[in-house]
C-alpha atoms as a PDB file:
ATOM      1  CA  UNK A   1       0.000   0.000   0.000  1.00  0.00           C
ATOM      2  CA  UNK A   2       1.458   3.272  -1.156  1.00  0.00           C
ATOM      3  CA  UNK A   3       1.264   6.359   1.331  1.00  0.00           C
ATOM      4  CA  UNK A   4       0.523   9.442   0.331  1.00  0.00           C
ATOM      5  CA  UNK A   5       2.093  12.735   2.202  1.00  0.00           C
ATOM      6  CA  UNK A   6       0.280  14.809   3.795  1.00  0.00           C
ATOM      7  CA  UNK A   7       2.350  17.991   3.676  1.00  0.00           C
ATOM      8  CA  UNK A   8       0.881  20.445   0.953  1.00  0.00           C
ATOM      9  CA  UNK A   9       2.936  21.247  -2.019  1.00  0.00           C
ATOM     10  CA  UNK A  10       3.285  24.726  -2.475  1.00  0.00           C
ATOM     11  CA  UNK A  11       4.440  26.666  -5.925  1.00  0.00           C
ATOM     12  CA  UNK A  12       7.983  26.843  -5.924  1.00  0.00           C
ATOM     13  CA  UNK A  13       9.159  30.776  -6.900  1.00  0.00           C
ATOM     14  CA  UNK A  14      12.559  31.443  -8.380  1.00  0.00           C
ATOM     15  CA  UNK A  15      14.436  34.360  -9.276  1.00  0.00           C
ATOM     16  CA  UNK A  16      17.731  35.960 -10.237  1.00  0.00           C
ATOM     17  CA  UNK A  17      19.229  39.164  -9.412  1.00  0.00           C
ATOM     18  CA  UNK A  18      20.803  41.240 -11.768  1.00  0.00           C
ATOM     19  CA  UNK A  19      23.472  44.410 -10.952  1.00  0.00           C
ATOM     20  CA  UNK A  20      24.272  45.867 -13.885  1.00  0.00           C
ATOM     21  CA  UNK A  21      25.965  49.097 -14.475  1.00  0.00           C
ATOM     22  CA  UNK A  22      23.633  52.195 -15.633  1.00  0.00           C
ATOM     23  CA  UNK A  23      24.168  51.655 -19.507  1.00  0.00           C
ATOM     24  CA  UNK A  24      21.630  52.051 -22.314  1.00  0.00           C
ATOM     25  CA  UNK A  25      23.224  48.855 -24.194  1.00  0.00           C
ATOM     26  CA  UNK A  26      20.578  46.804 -23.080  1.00  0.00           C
ATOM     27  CA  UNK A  27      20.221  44.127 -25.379  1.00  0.00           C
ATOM     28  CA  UNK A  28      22.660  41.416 -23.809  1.00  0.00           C
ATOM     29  CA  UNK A  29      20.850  42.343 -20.560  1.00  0.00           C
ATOM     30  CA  UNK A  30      16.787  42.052 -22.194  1.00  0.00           C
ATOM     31  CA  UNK A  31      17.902  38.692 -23.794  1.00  0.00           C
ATOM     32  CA  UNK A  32      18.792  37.095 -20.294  1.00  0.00           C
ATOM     33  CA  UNK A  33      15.807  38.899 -18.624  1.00  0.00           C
ATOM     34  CA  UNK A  34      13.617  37.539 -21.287  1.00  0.00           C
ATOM     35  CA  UNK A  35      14.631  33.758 -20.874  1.00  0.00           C
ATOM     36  CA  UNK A  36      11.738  32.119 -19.338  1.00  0.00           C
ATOM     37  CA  UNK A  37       8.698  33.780 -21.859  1.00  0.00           C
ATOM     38  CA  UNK A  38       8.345  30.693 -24.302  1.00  0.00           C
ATOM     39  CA  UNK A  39       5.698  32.744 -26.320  1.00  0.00           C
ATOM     40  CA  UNK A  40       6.836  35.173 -29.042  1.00  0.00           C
ATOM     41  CA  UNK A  41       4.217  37.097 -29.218  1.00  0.00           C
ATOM     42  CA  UNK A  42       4.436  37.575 -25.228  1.00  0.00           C
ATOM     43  CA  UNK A  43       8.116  37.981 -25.581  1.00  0.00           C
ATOM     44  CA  UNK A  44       8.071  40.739 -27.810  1.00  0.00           C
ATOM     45  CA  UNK A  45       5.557  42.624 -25.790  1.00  0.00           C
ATOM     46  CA  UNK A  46       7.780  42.102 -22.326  1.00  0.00           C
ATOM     47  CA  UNK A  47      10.987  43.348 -24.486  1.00  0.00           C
ATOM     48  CA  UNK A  48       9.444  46.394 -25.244  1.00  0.00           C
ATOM     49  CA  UNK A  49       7.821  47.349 -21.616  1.00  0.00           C
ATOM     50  CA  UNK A  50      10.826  45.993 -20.378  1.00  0.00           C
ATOM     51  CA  UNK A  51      13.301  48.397 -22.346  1.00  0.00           C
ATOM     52  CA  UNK A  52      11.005  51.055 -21.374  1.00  0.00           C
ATOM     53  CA  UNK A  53      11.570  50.228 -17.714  1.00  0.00           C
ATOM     54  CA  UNK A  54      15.594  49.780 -18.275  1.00  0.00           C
ATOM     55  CA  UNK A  55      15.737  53.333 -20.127  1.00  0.00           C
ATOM     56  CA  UNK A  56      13.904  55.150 -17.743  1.00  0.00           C
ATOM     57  CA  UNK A  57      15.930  53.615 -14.863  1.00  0.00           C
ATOM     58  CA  UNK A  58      19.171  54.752 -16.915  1.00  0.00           C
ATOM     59  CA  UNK A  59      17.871  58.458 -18.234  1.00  0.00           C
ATOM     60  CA  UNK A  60      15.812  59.408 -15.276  1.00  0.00           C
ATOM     61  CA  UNK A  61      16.390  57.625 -12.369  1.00  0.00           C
ATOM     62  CA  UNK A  62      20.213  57.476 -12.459  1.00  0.00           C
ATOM     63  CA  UNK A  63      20.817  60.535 -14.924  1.00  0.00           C
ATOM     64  CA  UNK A  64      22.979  58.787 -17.190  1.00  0.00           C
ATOM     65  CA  UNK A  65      25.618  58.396 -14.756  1.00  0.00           C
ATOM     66  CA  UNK A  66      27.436  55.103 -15.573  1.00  0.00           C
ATOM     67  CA  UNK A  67      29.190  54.898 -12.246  1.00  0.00           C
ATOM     68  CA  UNK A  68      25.561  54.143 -11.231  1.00  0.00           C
ATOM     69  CA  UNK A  69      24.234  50.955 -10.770  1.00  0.00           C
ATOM     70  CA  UNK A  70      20.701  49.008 -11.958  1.00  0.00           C
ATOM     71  CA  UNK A  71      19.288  46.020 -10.120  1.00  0.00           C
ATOM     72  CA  UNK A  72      17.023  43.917 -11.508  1.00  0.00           C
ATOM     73  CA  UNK A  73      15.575  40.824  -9.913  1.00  0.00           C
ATOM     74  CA  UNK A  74      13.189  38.124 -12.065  1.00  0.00           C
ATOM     75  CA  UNK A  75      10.803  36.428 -10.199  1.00  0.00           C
ATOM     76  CA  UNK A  76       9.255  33.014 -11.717  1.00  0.00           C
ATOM     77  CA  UNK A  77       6.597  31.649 -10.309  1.00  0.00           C
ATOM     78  CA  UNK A  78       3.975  28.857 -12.150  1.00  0.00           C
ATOM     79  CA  UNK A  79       1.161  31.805 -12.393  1.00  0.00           C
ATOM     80  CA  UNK A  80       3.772  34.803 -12.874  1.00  0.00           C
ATOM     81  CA  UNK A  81       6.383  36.123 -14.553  1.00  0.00           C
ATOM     82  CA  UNK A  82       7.637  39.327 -12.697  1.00  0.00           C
ATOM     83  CA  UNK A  83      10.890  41.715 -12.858  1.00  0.00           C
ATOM     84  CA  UNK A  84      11.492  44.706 -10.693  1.00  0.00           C
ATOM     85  CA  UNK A  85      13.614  47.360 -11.812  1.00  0.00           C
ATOM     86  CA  UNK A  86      15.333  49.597  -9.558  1.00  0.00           C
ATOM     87  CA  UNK A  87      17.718  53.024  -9.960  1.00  0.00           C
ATOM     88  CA  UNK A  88      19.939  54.518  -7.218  1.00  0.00           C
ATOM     89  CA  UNK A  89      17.928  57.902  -8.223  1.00  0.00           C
ATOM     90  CA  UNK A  90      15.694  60.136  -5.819  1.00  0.00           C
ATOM     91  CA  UNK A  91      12.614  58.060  -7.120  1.00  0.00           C
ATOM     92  CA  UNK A  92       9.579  58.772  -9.272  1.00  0.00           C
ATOM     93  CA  UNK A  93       7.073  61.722  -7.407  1.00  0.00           C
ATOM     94  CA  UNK A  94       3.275  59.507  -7.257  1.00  0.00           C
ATOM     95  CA  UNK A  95       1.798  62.021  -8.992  1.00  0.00           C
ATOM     96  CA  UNK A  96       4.265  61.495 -12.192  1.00  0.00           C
ATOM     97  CA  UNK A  97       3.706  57.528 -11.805  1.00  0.00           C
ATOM     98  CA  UNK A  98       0.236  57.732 -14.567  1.00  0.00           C
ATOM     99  CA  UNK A  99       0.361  56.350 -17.160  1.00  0.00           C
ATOM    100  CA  UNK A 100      -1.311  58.921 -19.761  1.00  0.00           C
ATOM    101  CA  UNK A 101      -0.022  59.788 -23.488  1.00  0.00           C
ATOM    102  CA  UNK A 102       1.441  63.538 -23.375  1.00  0.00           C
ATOM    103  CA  UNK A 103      -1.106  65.970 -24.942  1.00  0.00           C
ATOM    104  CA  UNK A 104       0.876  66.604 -28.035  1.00  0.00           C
ATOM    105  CA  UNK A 105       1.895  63.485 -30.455  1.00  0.00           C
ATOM    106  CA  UNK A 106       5.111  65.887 -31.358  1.00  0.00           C
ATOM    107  CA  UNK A 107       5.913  65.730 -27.217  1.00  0.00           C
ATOM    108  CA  UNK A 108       9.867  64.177 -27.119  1.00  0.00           C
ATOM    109  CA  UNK A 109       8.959  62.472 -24.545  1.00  0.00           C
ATOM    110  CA  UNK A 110       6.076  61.082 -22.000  1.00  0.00           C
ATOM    111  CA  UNK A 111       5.425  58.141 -23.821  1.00  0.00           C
ATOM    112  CA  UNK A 112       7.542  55.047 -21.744  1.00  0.00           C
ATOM    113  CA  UNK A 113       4.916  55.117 -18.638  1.00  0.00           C
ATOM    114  CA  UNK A 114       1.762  54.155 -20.974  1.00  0.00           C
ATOM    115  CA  UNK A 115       3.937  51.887 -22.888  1.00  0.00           C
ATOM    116  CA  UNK A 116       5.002  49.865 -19.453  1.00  0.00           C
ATOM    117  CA  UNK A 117       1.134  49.865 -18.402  1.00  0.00           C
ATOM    118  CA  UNK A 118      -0.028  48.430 -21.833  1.00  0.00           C
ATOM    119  CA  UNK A 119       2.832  45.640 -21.555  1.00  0.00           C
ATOM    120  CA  UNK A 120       2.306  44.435 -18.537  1.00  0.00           C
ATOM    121  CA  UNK A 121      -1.135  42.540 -16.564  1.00  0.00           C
ATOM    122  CA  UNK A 122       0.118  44.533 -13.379  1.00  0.00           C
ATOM    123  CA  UNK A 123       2.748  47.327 -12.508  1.00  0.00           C
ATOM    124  CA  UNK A 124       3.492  48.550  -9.246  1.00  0.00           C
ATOM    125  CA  UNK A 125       5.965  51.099  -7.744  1.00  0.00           C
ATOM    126  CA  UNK A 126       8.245  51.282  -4.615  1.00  0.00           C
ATOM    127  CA  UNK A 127       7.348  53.711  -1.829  1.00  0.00           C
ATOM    128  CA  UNK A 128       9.919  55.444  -2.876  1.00  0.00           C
ATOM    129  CA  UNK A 129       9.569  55.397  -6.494  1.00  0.00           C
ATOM    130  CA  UNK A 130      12.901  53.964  -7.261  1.00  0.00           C
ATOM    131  CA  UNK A 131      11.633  50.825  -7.893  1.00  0.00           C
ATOM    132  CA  UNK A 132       9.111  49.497 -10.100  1.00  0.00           C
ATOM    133  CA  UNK A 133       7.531  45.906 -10.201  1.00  0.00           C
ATOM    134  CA  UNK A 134       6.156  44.480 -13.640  1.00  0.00           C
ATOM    135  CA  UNK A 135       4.337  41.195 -14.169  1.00  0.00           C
ATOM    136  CA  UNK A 136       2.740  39.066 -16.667  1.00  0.00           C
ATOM    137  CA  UNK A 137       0.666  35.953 -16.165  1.00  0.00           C
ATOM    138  CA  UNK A 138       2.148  33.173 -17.589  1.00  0.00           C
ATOM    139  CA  UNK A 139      -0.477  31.093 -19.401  1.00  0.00           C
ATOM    140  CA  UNK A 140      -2.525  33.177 -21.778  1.00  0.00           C
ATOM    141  CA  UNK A 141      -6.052  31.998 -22.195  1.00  0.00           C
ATOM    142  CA  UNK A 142      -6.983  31.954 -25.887  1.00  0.00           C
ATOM    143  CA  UNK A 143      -8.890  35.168 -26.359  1.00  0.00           C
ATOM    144  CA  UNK A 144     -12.128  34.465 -29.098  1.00  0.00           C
ATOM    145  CA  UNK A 145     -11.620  36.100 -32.613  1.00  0.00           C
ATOM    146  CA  UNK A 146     -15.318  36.116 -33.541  1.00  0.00           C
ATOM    147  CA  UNK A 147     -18.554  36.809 -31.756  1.00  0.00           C
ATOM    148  CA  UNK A 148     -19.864  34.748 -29.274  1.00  0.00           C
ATOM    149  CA  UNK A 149     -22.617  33.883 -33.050  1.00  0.00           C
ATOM    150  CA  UNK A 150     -21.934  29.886 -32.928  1.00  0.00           C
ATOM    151  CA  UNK A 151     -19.740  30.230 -36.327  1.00  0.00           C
ATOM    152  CA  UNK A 152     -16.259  29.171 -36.613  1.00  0.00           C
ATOM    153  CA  UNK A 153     -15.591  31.670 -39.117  1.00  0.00           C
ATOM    154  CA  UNK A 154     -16.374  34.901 -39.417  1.00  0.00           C
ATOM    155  CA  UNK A 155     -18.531  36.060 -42.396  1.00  0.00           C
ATOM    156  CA  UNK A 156     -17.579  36.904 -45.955  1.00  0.00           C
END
């Protein structure tokens, strides 16, 4: 007769940290941060929100300054996929943290923040501001391409 155990099995969460210095050559760095999204579609949609995140930590947060430092930590868990980005700067004020378009389309800049948002299923910021937590859900459920009409296809 086989036993079974009776101690729960919880989901196991991993993650990496990542210091990096404050650099905008980012590529080496997304490709490693991008490891565990299997989808494509997914994966091009976290390397964008992602370099987003990286840029403004470099430009804004740290002012360019390459003695400055960038840690990143992925999280994995079997629901989430989560990285949190964080600059040595003075943070991010909580009333600049919205993520609207700027008013003008000409506007240089004002465009990363709505970017992040529409990347990500959830996006939360330090107390501070210096730190900013972005997260995807892992599985996908298959969204439906027609109307809820019984067909398979739509109509030609």
């Amino acid at each position: 007769m086989a036993l079974r155990s009776t101690i729960p099995r919880w989901p196991v969460a991993r993650w990496s940290d990542f210091i990096t210095p404050s650099t905008l050559q980012l590529a080496p760095l997304l490709e490693i941060l991008l490891e565990p999204v299997r989808c494509s579609e997914l994966q091009a949609q976290v390397q964008l929100g992602l370099q987003e995140a990286l840029v403004n930590a470099v430009r804004h947060g740290n002012g360019n300054d390459p003695a400055k430092f960038l840690r990143i930590r992925r999280i994995e868990t079997p629901r989430w996929l989560i990285w949190q980005v964080q600059d040595e700067g003075d943070g991010l004020a909580d009333t600049a943290r919205q993520p609207h378009l700027p008013e003008h389309c000409d506007a240089l800049g004002g465009r990363g923040l709505f970017l992040i948002h529409q990347c990500f299923d959830d996006v939360r910021w330090s107390r501070r501001g210096n730190r900013l937590q972005l997260a995807v859900v892992r599985e996908r459920r298959r969204v439906a391409l027609f109307s809820a009409g019984g067909s398979d296809s739509p109509d030609r």
